[in-house]
N, C-alpha and C. Protein backbone atom coordinates (compact mmCIF):
# COMPACT_ATOMS: atom_id res chain seq x y z
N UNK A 1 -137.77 -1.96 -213.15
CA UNK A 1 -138.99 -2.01 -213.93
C UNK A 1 -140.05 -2.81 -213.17
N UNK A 2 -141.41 -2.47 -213.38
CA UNK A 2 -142.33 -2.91 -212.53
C UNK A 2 -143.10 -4.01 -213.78
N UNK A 3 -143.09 -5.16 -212.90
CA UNK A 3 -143.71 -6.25 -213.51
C UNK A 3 -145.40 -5.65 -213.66
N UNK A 4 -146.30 -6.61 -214.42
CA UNK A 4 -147.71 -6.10 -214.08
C UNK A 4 -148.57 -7.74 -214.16
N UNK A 5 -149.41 -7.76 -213.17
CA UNK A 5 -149.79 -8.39 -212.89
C UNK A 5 -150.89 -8.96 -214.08
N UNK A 6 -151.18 -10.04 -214.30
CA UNK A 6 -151.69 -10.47 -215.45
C UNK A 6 -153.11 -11.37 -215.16
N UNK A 7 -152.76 -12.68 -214.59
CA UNK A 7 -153.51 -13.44 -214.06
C UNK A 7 -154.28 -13.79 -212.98
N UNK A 8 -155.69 -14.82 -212.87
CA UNK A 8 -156.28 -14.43 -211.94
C UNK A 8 -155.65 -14.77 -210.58
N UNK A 9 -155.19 -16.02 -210.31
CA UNK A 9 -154.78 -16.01 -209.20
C UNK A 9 -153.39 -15.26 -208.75
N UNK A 10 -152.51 -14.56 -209.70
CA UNK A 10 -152.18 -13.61 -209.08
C UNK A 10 -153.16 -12.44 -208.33
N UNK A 11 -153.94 -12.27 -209.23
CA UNK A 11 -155.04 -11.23 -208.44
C UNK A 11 -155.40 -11.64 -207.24
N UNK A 12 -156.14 -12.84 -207.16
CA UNK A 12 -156.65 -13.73 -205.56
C UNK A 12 -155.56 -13.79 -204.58
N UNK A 13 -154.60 -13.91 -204.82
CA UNK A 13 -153.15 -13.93 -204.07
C UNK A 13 -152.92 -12.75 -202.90
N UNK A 14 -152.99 -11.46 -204.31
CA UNK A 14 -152.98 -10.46 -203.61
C UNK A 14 -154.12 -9.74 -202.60
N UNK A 15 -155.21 -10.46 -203.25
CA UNK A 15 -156.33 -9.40 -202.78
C UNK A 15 -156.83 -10.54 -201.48
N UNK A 16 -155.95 -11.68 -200.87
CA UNK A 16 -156.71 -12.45 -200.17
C UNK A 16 -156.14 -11.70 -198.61
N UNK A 17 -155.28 -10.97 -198.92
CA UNK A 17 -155.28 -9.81 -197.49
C UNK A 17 -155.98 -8.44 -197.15
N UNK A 18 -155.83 -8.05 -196.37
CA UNK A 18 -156.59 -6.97 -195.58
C UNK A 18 -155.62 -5.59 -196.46
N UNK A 19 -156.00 -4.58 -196.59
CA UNK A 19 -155.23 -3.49 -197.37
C UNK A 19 -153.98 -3.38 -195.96
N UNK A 20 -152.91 -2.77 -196.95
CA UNK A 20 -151.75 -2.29 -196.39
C UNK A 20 -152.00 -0.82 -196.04
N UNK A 21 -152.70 0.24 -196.99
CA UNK A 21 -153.26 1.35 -196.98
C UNK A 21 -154.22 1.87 -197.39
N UNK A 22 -154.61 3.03 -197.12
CA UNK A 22 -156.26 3.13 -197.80
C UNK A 22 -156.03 4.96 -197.83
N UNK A 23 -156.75 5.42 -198.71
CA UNK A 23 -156.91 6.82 -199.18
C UNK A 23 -158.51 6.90 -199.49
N UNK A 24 -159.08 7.89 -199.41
CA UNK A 24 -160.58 8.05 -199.39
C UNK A 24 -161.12 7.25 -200.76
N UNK A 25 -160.08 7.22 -201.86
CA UNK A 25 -161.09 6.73 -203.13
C UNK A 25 -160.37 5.21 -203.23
N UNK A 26 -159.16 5.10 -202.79
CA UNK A 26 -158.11 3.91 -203.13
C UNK A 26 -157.83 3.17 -202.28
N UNK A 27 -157.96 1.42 -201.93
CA UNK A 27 -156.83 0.93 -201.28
C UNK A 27 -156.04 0.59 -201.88
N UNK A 28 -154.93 0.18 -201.23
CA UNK A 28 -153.12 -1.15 -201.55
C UNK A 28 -152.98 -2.32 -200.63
N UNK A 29 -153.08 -2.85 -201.61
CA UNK A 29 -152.99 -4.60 -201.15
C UNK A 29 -151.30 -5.16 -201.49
N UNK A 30 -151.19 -5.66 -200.59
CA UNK A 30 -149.58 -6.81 -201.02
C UNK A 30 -149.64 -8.14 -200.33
N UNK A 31 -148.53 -9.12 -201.33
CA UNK A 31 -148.33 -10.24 -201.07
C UNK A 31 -147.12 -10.30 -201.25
N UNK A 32 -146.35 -10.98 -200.32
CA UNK A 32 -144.67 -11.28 -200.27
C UNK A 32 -145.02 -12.71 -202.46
N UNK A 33 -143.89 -12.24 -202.73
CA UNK A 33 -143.67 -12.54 -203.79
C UNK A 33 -143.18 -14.68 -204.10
N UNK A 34 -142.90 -14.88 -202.48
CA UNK A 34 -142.61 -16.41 -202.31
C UNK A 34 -143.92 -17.11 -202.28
N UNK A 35 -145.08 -16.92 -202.81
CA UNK A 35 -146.67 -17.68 -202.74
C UNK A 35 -146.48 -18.79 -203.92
N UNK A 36 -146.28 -19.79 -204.36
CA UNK A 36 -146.60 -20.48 -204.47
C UNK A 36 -148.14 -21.61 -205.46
N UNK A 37 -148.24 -21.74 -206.48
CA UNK A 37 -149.68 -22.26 -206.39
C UNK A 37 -149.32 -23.84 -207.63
N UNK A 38 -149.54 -24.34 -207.38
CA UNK A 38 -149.60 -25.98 -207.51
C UNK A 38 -148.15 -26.67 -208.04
N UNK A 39 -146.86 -25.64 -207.03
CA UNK A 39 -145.62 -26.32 -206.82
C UNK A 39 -145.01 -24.96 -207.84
N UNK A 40 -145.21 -24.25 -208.75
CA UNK A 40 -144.50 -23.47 -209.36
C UNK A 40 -145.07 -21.59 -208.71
N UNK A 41 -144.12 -21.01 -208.77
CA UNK A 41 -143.95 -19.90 -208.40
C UNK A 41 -145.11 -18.82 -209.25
N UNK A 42 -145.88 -18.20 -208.29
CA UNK A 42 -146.95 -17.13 -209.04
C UNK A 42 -146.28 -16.47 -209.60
N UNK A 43 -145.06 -15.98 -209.34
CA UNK A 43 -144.70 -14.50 -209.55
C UNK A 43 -143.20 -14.60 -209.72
N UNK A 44 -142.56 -15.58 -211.28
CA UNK A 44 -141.36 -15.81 -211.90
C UNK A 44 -139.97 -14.99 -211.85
N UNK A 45 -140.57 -13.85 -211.75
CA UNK A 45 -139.31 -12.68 -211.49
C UNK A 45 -139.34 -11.84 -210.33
N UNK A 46 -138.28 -11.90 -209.50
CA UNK A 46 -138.32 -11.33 -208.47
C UNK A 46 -137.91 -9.69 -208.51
N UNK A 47 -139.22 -9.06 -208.64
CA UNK A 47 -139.71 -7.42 -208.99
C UNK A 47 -140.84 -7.24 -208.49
N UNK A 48 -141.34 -5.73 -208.57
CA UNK A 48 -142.16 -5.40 -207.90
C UNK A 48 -143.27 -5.71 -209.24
N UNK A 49 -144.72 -6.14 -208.48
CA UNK A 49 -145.48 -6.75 -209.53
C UNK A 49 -147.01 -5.87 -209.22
N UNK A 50 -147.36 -5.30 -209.98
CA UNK A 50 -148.59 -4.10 -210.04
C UNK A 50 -149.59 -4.53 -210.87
N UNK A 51 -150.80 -4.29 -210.03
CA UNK A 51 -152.04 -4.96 -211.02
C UNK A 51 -152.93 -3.76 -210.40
N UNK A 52 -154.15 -3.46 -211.29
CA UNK A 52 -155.00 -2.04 -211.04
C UNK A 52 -157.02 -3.12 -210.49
N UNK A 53 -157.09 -2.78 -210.27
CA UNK A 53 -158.40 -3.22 -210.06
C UNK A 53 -159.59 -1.57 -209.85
N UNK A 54 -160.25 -1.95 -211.11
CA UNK A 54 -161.43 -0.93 -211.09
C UNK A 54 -162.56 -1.28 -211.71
N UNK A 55 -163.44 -1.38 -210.43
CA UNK A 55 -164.78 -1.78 -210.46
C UNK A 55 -165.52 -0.69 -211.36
N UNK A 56 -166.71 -1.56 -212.17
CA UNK A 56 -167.63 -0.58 -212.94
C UNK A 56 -168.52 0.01 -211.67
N UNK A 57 -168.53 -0.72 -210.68
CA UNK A 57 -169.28 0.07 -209.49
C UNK A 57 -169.00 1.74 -208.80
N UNK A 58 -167.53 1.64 -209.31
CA UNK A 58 -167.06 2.97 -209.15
C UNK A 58 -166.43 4.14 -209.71
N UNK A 59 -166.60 3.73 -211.14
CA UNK A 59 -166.19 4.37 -212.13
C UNK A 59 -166.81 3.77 -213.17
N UNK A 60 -168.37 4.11 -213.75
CA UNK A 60 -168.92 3.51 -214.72
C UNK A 60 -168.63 3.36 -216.20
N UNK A 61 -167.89 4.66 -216.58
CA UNK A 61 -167.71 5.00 -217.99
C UNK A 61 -165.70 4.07 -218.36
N UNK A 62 -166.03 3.72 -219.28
CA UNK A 62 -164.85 2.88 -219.73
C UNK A 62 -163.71 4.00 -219.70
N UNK A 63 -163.81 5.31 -220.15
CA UNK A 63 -162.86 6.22 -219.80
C UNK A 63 -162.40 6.66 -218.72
N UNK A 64 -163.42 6.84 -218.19
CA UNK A 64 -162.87 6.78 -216.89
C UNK A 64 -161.91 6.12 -216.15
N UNK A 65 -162.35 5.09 -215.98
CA UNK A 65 -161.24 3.75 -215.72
C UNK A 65 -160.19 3.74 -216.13
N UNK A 66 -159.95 3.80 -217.59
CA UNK A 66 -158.63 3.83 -218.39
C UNK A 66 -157.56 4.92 -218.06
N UNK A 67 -158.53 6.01 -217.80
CA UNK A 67 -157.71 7.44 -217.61
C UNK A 67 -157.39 6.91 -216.01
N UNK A 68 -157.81 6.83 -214.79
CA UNK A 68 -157.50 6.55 -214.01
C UNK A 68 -156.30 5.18 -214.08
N UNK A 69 -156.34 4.20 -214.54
CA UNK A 69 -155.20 3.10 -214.65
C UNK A 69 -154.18 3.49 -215.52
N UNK A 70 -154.08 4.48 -216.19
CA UNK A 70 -153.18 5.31 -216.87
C UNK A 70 -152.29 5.93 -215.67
N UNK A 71 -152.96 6.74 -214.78
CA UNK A 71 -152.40 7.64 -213.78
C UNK A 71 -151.91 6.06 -212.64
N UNK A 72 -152.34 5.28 -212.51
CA UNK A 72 -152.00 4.53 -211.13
C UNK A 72 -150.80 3.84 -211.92
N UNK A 73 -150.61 3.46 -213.43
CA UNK A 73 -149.15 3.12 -213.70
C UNK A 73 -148.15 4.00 -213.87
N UNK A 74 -148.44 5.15 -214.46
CA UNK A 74 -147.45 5.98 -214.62
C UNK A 74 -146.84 7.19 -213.27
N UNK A 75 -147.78 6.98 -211.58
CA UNK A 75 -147.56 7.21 -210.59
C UNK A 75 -146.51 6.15 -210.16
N UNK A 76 -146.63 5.18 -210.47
CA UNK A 76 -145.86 3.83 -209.57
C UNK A 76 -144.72 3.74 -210.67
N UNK A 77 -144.82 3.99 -211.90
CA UNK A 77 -142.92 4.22 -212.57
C UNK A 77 -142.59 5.47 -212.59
N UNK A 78 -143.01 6.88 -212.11
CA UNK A 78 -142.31 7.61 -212.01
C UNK A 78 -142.05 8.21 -209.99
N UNK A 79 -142.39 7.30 -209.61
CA UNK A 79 -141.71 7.39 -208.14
C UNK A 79 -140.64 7.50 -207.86
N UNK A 80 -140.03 8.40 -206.83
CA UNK A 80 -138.56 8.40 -206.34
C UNK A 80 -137.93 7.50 -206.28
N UNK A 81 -138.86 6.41 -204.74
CA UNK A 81 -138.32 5.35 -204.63
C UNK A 81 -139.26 4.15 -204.84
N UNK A 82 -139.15 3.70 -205.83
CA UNK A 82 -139.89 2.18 -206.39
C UNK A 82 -140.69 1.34 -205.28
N UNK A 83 -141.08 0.70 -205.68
CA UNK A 83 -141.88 -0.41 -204.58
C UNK A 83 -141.01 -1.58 -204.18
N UNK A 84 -141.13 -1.61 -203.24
CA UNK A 84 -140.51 -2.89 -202.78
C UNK A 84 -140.94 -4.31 -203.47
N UNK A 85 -140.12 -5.14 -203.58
CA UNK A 85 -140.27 -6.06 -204.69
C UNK A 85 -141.34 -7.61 -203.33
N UNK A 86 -142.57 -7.00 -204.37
CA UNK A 86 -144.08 -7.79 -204.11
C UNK A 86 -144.85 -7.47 -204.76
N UNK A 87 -145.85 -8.12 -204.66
CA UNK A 87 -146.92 -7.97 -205.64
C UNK A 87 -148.02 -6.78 -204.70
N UNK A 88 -148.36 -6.23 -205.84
CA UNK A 88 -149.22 -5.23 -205.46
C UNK A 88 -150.99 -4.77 -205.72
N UNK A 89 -151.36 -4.65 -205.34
CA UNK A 89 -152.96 -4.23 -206.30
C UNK A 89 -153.65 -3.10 -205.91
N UNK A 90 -154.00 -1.95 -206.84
CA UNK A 90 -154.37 -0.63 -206.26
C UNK A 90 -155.76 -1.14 -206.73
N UNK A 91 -156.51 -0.52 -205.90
CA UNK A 91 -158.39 -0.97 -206.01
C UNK A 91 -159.04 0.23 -205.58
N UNK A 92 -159.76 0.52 -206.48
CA UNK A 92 -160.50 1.65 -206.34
C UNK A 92 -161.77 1.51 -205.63
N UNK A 93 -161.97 1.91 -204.65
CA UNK A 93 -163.15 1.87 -203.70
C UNK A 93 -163.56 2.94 -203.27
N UNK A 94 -164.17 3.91 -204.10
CA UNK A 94 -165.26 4.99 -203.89
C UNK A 94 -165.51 5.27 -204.52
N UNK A 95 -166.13 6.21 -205.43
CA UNK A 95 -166.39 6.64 -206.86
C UNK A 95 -166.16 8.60 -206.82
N UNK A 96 -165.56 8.89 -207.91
CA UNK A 96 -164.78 10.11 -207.69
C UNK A 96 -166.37 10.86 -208.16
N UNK A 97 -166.81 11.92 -207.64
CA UNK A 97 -168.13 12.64 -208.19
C UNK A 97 -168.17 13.32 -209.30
N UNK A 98 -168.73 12.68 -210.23
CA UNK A 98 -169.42 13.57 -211.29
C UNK A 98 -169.82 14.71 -211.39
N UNK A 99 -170.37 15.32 -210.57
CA UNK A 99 -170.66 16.95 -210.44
C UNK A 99 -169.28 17.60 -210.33
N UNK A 100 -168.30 17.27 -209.51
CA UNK A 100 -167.07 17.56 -208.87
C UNK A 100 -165.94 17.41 -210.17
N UNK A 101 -166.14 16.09 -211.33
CA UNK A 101 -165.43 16.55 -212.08
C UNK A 101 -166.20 16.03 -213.65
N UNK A 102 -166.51 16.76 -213.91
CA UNK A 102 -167.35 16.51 -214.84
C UNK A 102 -166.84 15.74 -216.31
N UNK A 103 -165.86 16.13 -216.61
CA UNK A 103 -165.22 14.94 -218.05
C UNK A 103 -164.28 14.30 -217.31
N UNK A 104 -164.06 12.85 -217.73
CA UNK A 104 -163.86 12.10 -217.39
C UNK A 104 -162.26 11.92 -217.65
N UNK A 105 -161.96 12.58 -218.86
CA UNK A 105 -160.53 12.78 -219.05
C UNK A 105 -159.99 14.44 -218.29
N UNK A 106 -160.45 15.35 -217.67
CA UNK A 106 -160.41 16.57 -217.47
C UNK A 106 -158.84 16.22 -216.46
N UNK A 107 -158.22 17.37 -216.58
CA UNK A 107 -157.05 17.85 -216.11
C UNK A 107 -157.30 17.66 -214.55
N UNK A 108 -158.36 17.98 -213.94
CA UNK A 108 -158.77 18.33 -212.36
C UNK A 108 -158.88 16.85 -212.10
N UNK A 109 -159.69 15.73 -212.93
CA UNK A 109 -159.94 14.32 -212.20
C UNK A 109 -158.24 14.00 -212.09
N UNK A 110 -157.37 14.08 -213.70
CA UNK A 110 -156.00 13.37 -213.68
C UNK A 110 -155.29 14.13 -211.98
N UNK A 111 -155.43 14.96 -211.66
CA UNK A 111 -154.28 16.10 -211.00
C UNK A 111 -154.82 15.05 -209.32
N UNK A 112 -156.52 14.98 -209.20
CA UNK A 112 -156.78 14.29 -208.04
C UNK A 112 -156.08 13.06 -207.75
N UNK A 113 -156.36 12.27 -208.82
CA UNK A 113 -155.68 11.12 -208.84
C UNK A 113 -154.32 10.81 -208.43
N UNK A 114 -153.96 11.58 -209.39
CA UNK A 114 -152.59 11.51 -209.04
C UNK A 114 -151.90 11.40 -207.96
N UNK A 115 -152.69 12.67 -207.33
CA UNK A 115 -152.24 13.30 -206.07
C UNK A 115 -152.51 12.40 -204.70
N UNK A 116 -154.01 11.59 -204.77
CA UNK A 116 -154.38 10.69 -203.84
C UNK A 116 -153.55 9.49 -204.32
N UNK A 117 -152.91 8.91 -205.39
CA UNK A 117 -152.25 7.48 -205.80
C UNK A 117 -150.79 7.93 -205.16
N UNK A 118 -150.27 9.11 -205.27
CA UNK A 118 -148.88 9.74 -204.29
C UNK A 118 -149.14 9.03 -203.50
N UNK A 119 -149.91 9.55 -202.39
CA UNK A 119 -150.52 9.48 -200.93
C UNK A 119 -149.93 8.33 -200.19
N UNK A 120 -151.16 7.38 -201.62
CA UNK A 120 -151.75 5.85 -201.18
C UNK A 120 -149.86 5.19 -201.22
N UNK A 121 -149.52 5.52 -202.25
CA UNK A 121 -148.06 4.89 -202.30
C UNK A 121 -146.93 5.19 -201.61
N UNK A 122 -146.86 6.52 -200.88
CA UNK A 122 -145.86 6.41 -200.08
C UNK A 122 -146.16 5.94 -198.97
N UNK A 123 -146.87 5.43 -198.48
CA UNK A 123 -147.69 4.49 -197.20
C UNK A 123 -147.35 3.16 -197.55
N UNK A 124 -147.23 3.07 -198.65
CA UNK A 124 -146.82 1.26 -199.22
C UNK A 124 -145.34 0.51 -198.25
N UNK A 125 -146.13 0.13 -197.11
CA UNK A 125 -145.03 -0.56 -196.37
C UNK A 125 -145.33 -2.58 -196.71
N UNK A 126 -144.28 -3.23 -196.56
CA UNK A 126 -144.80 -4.67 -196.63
C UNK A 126 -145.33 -5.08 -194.96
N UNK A 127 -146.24 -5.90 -195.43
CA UNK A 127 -147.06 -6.26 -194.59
C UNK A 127 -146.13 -7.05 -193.76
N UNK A 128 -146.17 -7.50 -192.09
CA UNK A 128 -145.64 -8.30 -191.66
C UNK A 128 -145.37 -9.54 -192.22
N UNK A 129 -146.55 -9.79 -192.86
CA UNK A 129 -146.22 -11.40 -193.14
C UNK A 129 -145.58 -12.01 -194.46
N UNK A 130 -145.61 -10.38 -195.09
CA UNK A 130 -145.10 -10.42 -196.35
C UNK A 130 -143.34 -10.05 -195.68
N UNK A 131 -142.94 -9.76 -194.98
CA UNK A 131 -141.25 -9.61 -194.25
C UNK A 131 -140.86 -10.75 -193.66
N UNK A 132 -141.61 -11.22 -192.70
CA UNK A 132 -141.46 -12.58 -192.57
C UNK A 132 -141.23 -13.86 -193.39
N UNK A 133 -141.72 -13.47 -194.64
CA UNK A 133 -142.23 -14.52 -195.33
C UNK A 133 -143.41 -15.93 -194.94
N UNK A 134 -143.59 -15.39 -194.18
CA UNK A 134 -145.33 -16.35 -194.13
C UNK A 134 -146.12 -16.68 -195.01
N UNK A 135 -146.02 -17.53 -195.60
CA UNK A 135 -147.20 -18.03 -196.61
C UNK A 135 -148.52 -18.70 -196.30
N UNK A 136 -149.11 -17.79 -196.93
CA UNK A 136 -151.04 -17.87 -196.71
C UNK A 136 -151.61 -19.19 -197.97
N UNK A 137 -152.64 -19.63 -197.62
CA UNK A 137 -153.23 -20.61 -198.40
C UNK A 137 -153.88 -19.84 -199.31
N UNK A 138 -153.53 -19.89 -200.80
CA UNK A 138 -154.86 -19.37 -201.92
C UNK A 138 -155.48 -20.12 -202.71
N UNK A 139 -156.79 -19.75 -202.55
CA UNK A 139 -157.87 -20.81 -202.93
C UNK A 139 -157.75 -20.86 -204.39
């Protein structure tokens, strides 16, 4: 079962690296799960930990968003093979076109999504420093 990310500096944690992968509308961010922040552990259970990040910059309408973070959780629990146990953050960085799909809940935006959050996730390798276990400073 996939943990979900809740708090902010879990968010800062993850997002204080460079993407692991990138797809035209999506990146994936990770952090090895041993981080640390003022002596107690960010991330209590050792599982894979998923948080969605979607800017109103790129998806303005509240449905939108929702319907899209609908598809990026239910892509990442119905995967073959699960995520490797770290924290994760899918971030939406482009904006899908309005002309191209016109309702916001429509069958054609869910089917894109989907299909580019596949993509982005079977590329989901851990970062060196997240294998190593290297721990980064978070502000």
């Amino acid at each position: 079962m996939t943990q979900r990310l809740r708090s902010r500096p879990q968010f800062q944690a993850v997002m204080a690296g460079a993407p692991v992968a990138k797809t035209p509308h999506f990146a994936l961010h990770c952090v090895a799960l041993d981080v640390p922040v003022e002596g107690k552990p960010l991330f209590p259970v050792a599982d894979a930990w998923l948080g969605v990040l979607l800017p109103k910059r790129w998806a303005r309408r509240a449905v939108t968003r929702n319907a899209i973070r609908r598809q990026i959780y239910e892509v990442a629990r119905h995967r073959s093979a699960p995520l490797p146990q770290a924290a994760w953050v899918v971030r939406l960085r482009g904006e899908f076109s309005r002309k191209q799909f016109v309702s916001a809940t429509s069958d054609a935006l869910k089917l894109a999504v989907r299909l580019e959050l596949e993509q982005l996730l079977s590329r989901a390798r851990l970062p060196k420093a997240a294998v190593s276990g290297e721990v980064r400073d978070v502000v």
